[in-house]
Structures are given as structure tokens and as C-alpha cells.
Protein backbone atom coordinates (compact mmCIF):
# COMPACT_ATOMS: atom_id res chain seq x y z
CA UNK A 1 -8.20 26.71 42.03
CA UNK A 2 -9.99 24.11 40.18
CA UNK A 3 -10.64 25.83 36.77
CA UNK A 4 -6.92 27.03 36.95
CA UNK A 5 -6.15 22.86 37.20
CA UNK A 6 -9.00 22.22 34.32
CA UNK A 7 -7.68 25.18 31.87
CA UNK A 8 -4.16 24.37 32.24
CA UNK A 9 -4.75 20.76 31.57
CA UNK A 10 -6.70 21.64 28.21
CA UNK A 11 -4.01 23.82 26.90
CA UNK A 12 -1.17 20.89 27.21
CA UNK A 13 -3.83 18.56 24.93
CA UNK A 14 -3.29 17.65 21.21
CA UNK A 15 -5.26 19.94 19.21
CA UNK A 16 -6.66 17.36 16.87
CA UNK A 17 -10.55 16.86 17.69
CA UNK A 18 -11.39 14.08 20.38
CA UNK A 19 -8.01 13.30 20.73
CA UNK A 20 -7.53 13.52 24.70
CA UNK A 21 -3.47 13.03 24.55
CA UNK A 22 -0.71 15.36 25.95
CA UNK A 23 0.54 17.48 23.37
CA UNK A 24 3.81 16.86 22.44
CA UNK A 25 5.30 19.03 19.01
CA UNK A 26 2.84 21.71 17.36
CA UNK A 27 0.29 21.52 20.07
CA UNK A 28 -0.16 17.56 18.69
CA UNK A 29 0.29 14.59 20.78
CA UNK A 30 3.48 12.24 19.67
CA UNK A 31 0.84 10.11 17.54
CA UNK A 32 -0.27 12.75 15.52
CA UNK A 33 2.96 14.35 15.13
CA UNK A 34 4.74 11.14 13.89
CA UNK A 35 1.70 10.91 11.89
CA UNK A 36 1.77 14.07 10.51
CA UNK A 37 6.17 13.94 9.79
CA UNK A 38 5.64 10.43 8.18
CA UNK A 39 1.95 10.89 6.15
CA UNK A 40 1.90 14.58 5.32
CA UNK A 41 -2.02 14.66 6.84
CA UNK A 42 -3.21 14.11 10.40
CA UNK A 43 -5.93 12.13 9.86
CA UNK A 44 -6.17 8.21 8.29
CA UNK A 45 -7.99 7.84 5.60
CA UNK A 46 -10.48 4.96 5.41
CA UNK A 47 -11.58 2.66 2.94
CA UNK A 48 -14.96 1.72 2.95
CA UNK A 49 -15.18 -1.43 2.39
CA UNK A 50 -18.05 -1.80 0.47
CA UNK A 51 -16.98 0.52 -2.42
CA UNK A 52 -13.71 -0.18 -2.14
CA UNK A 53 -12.63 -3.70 -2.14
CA UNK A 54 -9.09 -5.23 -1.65
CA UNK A 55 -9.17 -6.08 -5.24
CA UNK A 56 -10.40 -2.27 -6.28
CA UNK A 57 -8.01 -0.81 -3.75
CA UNK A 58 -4.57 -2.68 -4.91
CA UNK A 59 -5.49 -2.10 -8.90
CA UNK A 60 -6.15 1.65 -8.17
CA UNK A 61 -2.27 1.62 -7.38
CA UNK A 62 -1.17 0.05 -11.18
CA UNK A 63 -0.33 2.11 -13.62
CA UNK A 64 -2.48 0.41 -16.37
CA UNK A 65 -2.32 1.50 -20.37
CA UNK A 66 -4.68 0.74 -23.17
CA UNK A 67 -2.19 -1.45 -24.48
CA UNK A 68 -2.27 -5.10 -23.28
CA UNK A 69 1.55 -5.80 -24.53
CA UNK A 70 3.03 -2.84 -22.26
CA UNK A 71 3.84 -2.87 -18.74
CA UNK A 72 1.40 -1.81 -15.95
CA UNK A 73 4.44 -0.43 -13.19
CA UNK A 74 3.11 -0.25 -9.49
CA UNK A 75 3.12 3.61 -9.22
CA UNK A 76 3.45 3.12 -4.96
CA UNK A 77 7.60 2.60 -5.43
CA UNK A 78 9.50 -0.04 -4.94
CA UNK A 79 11.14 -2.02 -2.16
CA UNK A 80 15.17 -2.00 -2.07
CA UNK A 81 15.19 -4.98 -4.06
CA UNK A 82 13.08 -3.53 -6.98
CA UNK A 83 10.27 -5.01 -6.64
CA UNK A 84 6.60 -3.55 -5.10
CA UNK A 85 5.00 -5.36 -1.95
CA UNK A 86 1.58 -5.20 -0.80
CA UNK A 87 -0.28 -6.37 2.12
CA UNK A 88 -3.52 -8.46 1.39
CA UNK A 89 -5.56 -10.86 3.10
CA UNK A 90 -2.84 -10.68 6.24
CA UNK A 91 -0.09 -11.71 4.07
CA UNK A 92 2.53 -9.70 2.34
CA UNK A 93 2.62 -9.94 -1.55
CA UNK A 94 5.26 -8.80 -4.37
CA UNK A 95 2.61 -6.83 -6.85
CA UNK A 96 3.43 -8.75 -9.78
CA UNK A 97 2.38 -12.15 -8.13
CA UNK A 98 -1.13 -10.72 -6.56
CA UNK A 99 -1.86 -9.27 -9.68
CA UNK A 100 -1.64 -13.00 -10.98
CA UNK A 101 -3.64 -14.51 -8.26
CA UNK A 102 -6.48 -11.87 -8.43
CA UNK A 103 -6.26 -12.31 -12.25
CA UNK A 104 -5.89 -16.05 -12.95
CA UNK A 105 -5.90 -17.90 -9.11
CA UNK A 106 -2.91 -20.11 -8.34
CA UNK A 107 0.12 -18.77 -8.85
CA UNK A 108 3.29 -20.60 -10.48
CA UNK A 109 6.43 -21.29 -7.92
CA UNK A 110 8.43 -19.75 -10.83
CA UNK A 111 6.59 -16.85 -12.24
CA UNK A 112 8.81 -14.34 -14.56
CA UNK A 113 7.69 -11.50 -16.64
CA UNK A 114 8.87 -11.20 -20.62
CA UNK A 115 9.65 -7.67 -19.66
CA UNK A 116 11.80 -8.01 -16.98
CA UNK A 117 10.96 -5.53 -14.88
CA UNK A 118 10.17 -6.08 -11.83
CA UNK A 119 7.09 -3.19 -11.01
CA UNK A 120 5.21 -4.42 -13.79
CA UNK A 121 2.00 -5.76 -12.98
CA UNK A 122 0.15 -6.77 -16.23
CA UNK A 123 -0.89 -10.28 -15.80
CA UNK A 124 -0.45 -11.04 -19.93
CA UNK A 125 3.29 -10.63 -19.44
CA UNK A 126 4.14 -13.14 -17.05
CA UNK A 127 4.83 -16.89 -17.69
CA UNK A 128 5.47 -19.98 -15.29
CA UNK A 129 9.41 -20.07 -16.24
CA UNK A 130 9.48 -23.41 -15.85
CA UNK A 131 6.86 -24.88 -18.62
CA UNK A 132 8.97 -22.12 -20.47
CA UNK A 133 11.88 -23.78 -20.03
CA UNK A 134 10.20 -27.12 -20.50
CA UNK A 135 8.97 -26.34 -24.26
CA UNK A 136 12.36 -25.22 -25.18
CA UNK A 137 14.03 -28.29 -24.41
């Protein structure tokens, strides 16, 4: 009677290695499932963290061209409003403003692009809008 118990019991888990959950859809458990319907892989991928720093990890995402005059577009989509967002150091970051900070440190109240679009990422193209508007007066 007890191996019936113990065999039944390992049948209903989620087939993914050391994962001791009920399965739920596709022999997974509802983790790995949701994982798998909102990732397209079952596993998470890790950075290591001495290879692959914040810094390395968000550039790897920027579209970058030889030419220092053209836009570098965050290839990881936008956000409804057009724009990309990124998590770093806890806080939540539109792309074009972290790649300031990690570029030249603070970063203006008012920064703008001379492109005007809002995935680009190339440092050289922004401006503080208002010593911009400050010159032309």
C-alpha cells in the first residue's frame, strides 16, 4: 500500500528537475507553466555577476552603430508611452536617461534628445533642454 501512495504521488509532480510541486498543465507545476506561456523556456537564466555587470547587461540591450551621430534604439521594445524602461540599482529607469547616468553621472531634470525619438539611447544626442533654451534666448 505504501509504494502505491509513493508512485502515485511522483506521477502528479512537475517534471522539471528538483522541482517538488504538484503538476498542474503539461506534467509542470503552475510556476513553470506560467513560466514557460510567458518566457518561451522553463528555466531562468542567470547573470553572473562577475562577467556580467549591470552596466554590461543594460548596453548588451542597445542597438549601437559605428556612427556616433545615429541613434542607438533599445532593441527590448517599448513601454505604451514609447519610451524603454529598465530596472537598475532597485529603481526603474527610462533607457535614454540611464544611458546618460552610466555615461556622464548626473542627469539633467530636462534631458531631450536632437532626434526625437524616444528608444534612442546614444548619450551624444541628448542635451539638458533647458541650457538649450537658455543660449537661444
Amino acid at each position: 500500500m505504501a509504494s502505491f501512495i509513493l508512485t502515485k504521488s511522483i506521477k502528479n509532480l512537475c517534471t522539471v528537475d528538483e522541482c517538488l510541486e504538484d503538476a498542474y498543465q503539461n506534467g509542470w507545476c503552475v510556476g513553470h507553466a506560467d513560466r514557460m506561456r510567458r518566457r518561451g523556456r522553463l528555466t531562468v537564466k542567470h547573470r553572473d555577476p562577475i562577467i556580467d555587470t549591470p552596466e554590461r547587461y543594460f548596453w548588451k540591450r542597445v542597438t549601437l552603430t559605428s556612427n556616433p551621430d545615429k541613434c542607438w534604439e533599445w532593441a527590448c521594445g517599448p513601454e505604451p508611452n514609447g519610451y524603454g524602461r529598465v530596472q537598475y540599482e532597485g529603481r526603474a529607469w527610462r533607457t535614454h536617461r540611464l544611458a546618460w547616468f552610466l555615461t556622464y553621472g548626473d542627469v539633467p531634470a530636462l534631458l531631450m534628445h536632437s532626434c526625437d525619438n524616444p528608444l534612442c539611447c546614444n548619450p551624444l544626442l541628448g542635451h539638458d533642454s533647458r541650457t538649450v533654451s537658455k543660449s537661444a534666448s
